[in-house]
Protein backbone atom coordinates (compact mmCIF):
# COMPACT_ATOMS: atom_id res chain seq x y z
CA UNK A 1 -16.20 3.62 8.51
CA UNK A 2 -17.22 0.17 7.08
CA UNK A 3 -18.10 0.15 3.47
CA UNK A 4 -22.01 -1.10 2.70
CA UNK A 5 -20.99 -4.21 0.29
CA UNK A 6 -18.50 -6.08 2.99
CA UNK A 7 -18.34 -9.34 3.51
CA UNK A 8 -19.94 -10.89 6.85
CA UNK A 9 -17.00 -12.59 7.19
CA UNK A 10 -17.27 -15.08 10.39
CA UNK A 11 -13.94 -16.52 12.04
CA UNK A 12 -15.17 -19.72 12.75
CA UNK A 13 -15.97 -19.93 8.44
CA UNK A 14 -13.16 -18.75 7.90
CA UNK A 15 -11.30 -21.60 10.37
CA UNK A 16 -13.74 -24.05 8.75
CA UNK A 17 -12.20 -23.68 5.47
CA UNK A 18 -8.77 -23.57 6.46
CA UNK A 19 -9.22 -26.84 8.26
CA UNK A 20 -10.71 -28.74 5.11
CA UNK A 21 -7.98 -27.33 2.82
CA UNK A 22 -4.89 -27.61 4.97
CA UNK A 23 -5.66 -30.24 7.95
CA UNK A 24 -1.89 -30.01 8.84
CA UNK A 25 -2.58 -26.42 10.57
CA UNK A 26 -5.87 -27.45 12.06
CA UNK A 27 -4.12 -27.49 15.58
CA UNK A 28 -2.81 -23.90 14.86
CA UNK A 29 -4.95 -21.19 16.55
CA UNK A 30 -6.59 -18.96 14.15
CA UNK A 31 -6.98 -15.09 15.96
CA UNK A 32 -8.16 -11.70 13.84
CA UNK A 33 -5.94 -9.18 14.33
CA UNK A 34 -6.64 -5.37 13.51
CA UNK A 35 -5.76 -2.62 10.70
CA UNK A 36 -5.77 0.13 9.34
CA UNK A 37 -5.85 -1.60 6.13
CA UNK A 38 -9.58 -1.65 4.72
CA UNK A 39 -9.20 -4.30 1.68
CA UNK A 40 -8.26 -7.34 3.78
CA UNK A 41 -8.99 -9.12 7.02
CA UNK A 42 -5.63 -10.41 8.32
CA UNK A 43 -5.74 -13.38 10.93
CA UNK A 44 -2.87 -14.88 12.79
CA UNK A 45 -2.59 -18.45 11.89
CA UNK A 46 -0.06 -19.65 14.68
CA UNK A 47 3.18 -17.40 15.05
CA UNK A 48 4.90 -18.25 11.75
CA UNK A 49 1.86 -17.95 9.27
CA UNK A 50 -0.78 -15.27 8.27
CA UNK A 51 -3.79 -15.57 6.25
CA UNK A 52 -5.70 -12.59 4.80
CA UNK A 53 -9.29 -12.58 2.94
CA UNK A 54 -10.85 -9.54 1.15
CA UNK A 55 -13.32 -7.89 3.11
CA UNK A 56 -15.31 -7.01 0.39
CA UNK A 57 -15.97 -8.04 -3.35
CA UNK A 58 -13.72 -4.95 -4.87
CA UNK A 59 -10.79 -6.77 -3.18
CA UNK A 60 -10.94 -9.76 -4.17
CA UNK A 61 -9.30 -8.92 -7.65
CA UNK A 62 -6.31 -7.45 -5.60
CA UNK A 63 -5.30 -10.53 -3.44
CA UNK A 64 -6.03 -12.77 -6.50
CA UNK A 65 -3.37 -10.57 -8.06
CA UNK A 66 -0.63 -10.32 -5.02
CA UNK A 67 -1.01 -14.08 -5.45
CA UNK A 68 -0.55 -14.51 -9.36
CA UNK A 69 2.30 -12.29 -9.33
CA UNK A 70 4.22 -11.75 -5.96
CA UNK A 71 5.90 -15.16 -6.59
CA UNK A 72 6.64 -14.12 -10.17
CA UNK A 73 8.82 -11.15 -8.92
CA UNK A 74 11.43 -13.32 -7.14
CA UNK A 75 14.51 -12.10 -4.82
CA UNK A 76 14.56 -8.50 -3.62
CA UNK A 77 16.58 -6.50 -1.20
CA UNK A 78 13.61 -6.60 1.42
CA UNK A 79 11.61 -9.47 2.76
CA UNK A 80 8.23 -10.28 0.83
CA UNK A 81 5.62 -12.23 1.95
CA UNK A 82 6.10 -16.24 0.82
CA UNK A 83 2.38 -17.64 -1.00
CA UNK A 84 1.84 -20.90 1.21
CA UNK A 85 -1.77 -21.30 0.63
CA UNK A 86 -4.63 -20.40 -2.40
CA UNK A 87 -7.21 -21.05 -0.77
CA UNK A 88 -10.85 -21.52 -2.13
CA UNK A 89 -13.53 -19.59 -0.41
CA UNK A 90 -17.01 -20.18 0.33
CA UNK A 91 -18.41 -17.53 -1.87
CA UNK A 92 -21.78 -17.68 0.18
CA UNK A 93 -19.99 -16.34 3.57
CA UNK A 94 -16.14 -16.14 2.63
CA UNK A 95 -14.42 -15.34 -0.58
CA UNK A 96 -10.76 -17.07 -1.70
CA UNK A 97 -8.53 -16.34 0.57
CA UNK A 98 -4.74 -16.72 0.70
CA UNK A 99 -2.67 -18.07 3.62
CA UNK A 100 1.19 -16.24 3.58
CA UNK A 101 4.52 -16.97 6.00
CA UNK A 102 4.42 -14.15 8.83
CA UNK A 103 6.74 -10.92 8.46
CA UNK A 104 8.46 -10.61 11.99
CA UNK A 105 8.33 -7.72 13.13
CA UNK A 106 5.95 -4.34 13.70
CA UNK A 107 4.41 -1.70 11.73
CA UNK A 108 7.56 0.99 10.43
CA UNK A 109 6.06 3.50 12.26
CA UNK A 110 8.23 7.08 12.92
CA UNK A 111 9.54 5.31 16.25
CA UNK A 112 10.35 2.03 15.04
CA UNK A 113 12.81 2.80 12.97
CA UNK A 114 16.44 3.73 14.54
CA UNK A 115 17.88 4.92 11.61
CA UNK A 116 16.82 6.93 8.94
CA UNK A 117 18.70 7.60 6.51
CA UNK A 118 19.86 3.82 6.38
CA UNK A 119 16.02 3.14 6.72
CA UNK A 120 15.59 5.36 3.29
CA UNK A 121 18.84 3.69 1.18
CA UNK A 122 17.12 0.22 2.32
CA UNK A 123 13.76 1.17 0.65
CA UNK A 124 15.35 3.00 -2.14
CA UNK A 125 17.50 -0.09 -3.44
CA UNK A 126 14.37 -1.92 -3.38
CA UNK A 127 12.35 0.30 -5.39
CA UNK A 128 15.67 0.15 -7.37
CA UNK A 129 15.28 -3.92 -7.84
CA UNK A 130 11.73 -3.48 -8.23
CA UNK A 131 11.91 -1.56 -11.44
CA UNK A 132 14.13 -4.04 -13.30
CA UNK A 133 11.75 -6.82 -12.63
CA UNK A 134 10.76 -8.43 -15.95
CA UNK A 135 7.54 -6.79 -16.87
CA UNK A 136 6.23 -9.25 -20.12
CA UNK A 137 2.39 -9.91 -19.82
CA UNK A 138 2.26 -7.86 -16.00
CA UNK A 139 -0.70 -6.04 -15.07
CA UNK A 140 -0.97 -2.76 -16.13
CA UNK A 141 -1.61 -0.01 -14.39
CA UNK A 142 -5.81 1.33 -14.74
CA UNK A 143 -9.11 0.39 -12.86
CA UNK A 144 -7.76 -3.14 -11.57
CA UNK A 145 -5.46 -1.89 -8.85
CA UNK A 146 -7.47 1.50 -8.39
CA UNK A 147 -5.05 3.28 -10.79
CA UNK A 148 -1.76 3.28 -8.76
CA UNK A 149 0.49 4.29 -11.59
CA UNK A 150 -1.62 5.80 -14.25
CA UNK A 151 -1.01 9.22 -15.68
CA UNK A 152 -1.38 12.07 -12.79
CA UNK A 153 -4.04 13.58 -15.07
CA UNK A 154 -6.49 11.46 -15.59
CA UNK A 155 -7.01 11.37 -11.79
CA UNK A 156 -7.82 14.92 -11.64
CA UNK A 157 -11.68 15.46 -11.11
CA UNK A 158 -11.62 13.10 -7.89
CA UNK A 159 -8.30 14.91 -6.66
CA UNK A 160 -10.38 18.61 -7.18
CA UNK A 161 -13.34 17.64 -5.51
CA UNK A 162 -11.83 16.05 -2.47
CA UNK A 163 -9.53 18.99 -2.32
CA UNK A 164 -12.43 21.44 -1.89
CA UNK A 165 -13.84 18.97 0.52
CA UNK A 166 -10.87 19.28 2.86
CA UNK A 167 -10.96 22.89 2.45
CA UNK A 168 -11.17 23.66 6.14
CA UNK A 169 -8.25 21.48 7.03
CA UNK A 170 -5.45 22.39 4.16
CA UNK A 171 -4.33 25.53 1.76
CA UNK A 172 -6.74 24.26 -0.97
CA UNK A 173 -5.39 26.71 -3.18
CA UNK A 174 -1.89 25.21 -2.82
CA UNK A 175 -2.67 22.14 -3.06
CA UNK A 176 -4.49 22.70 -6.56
CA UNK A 177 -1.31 24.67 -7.99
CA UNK A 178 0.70 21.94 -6.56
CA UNK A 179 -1.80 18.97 -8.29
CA UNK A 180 -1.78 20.76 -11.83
CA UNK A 181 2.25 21.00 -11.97
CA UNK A 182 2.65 17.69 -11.16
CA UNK A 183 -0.05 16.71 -13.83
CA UNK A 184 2.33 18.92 -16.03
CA UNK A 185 5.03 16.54 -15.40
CA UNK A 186 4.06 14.00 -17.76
CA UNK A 187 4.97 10.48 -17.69
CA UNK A 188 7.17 9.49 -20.31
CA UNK A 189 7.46 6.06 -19.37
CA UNK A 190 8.85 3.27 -19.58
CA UNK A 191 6.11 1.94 -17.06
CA UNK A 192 7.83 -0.27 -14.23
CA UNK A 193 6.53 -2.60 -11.66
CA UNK A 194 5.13 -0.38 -8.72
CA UNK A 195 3.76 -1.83 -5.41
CA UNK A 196 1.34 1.15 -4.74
CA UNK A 197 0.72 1.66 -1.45
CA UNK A 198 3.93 2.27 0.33
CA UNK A 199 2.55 3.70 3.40
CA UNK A 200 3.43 2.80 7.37
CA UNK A 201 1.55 -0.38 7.27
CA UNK A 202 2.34 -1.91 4.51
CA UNK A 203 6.36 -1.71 5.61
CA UNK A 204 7.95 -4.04 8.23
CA UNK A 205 10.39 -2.77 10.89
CA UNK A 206 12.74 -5.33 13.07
CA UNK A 207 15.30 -4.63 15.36
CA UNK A 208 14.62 -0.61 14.65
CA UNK A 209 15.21 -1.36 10.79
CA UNK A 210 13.22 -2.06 7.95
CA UNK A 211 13.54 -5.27 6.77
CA UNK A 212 9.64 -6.22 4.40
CA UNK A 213 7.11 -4.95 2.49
CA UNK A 214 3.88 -6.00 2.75
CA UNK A 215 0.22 -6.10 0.74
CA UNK A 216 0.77 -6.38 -2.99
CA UNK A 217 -2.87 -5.84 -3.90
CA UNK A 218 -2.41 -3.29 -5.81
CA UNK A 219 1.12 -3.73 -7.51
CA UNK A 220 0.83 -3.49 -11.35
CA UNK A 221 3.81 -1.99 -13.76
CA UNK A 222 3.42 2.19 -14.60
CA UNK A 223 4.59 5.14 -13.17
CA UNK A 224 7.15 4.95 -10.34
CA UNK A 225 6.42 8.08 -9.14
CA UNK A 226 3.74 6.42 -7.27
CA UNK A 227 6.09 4.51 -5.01
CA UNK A 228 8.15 7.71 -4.53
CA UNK A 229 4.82 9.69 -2.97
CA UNK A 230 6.69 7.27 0.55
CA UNK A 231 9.63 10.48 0.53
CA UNK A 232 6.32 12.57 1.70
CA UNK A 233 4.03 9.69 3.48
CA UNK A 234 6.40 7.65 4.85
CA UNK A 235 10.44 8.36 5.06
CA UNK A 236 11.20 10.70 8.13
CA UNK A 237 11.72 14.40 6.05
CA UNK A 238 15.01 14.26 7.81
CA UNK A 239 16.31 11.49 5.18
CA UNK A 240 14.00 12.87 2.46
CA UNK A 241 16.91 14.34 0.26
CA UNK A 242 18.77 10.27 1.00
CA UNK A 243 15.86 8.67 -0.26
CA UNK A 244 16.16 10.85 -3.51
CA UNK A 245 19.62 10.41 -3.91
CA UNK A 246 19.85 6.65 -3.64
CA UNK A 247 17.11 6.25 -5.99
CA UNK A 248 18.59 8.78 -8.50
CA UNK A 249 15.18 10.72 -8.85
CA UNK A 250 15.01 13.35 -11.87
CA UNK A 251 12.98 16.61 -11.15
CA UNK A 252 9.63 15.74 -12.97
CA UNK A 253 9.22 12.25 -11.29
CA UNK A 254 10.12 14.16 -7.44
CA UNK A 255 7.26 16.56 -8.56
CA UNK A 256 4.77 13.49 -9.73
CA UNK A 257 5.85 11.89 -6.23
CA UNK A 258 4.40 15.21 -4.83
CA UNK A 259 0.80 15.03 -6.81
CA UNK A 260 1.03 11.23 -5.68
CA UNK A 261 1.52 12.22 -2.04
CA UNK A 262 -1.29 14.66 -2.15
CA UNK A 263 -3.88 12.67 -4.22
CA UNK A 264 -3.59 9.20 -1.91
CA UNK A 265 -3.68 11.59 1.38
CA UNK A 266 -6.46 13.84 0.13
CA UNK A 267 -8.90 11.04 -1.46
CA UNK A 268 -8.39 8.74 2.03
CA UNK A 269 -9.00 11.88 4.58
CA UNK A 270 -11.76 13.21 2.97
CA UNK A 271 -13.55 9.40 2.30
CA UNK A 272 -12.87 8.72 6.43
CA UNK A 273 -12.17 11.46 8.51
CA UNK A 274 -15.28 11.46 11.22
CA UNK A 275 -15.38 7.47 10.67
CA UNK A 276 -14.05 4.34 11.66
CA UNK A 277 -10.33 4.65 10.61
CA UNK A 278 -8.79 7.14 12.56
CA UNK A 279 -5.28 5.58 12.03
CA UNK A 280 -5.43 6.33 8.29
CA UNK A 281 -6.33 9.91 8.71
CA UNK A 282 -3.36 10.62 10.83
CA UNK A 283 -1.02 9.12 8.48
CA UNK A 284 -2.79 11.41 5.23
CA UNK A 285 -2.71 14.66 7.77
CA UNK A 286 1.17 13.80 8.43
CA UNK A 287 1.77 13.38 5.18
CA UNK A 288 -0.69 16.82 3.90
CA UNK A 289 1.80 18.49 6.76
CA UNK A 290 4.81 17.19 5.30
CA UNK A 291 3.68 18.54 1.66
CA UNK A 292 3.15 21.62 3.48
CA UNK A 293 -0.63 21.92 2.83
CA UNK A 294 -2.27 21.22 6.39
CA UNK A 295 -3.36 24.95 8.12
């Protein structure tokens, strides 16, 4: 499903600009490559380089922020895309884009990774780093990265409504009783930097490990929990009970994870499922199944 206010983004634009504001590459090929992802376009810019532009004007905000404040965050335990490019779009046909070094490696999909429980330590001790990052003058949490890390409750109407929607697919009555106790479980703060969309795509397996994160659009400082919803969306339910361990969860946060899990699996099912983005609906059914809420 595309969305009605995208960009008409054209490749050879898009190589235009790169040419005039980094002539050094201009011998690199320039490919699109596809995604799941629906905020950014990603292009292969020779094999060590990758530049993304937003697909459509709610996105632009995002990458402008992965840029201000990726390279703020410094070292952590997993790779992070390195900022080589801001580039300055052509806001008639292509909006600022951003040109990063390329993650090696594939998707961290349930087969590309060889161990699990390492696989959930690895991702816990970054979450771990991740929360002592300096947060002075970070963005908060709220409309600007489509509220990863606000409080559970103040996401509620959408959450109902696309839970009746999906009615034929999961135990909507579950799910509700589920959704209000982890509203219940109130965040007491204090809010931490979050990424916000720790799903399959956005992690980078090598060598049957995971080894990167990837697409900081939406990474802002609030609840953790969000980041935690991965024990249901992404970590292998095997290593579940690892993941928690290493990252020295307490019982409300595990439950917020839950009402995280649900709402990012419910609102994305019910916005695509009969469209264009078939890979994101498996991964929200998997992770519905894994809450226990798919019939």
């Amino acid at each position: 499903m595309d969305h009605p206010d995208e960009f008409a983004l054209e490749d050879a634009a898009v190589a235009r600009l790169l040419r005039a504001q980094a002539p050094g590459w201009a011998a690199l090929p320039v490919r699109r490559i596809g995604s799941s992802g629906t905020d950014n376009a990603i292009y292969r810019l020779g094999e060590r380089l990758c530049l993304r532009v937003p697909r459509r004007p709610s996105a632009v905000g995002l990458l402008a922020n992965e840029m201000d404040w990726l390279p703020r965050l410094g070292s952590l335990p997993l790779e992070v895309p390195h900022l080589r490019l801001r580039g300055r779009g052509d806001t008639a046909s292509v909006p600022d884009f951003a040109v990063f070094d390329w993650l090696e490696g594939g998707i961290a999909s349930m087969a590309a990774i060889a161990d699990w429980p390492e696989a959930a330590r690895r991702l816990a001790a970054f979450l771990g780093a991740l929360k002592k990052k300096d947060t002075r003058a970070a963005p908060r949490a709220g409309e600007s990265n489509h509220r990863r890390g606000v409080a559970l409750g103040d996401l509620s109407p959408v959450t109902r409504d696309c839970i009746d929607l999906l009615a034929d697919e999961i135990d909507a009555a579950r799910a509700r009783r589920l959704w209000e106790s982890a509203c219940a479980a109130v965040f007491r703060g204090p809010a931490v930097w979050l990424h916000g969309d720790l799903k399959a795509d956005n992690l980078i397996a090598r060598d049957g490990a995971l080894c990167g994160v990837i697409d900081w659009g939406l990474a802002a400082v609030g609840d953790p929990a969000v980041d935690c919803a991965a024990a249901w969306s992404w970590v292998a339910p095997s290593a579940r009970d690892v993941f928690r361990d290493a990252l020295n969860v307490d019982d409300a946060e595990w439950l917020r994870a839950r009402g995280w899990a649900l709402y990012a699996a419910v609102v994305a099912l019910s916005h695509y499922r009969g469209g264009g983005n078939e890979a994101l609906c498996r991964q929200s059914r998997q992770t519905l199944a894994r809450l226990d809420l798919l019939r």
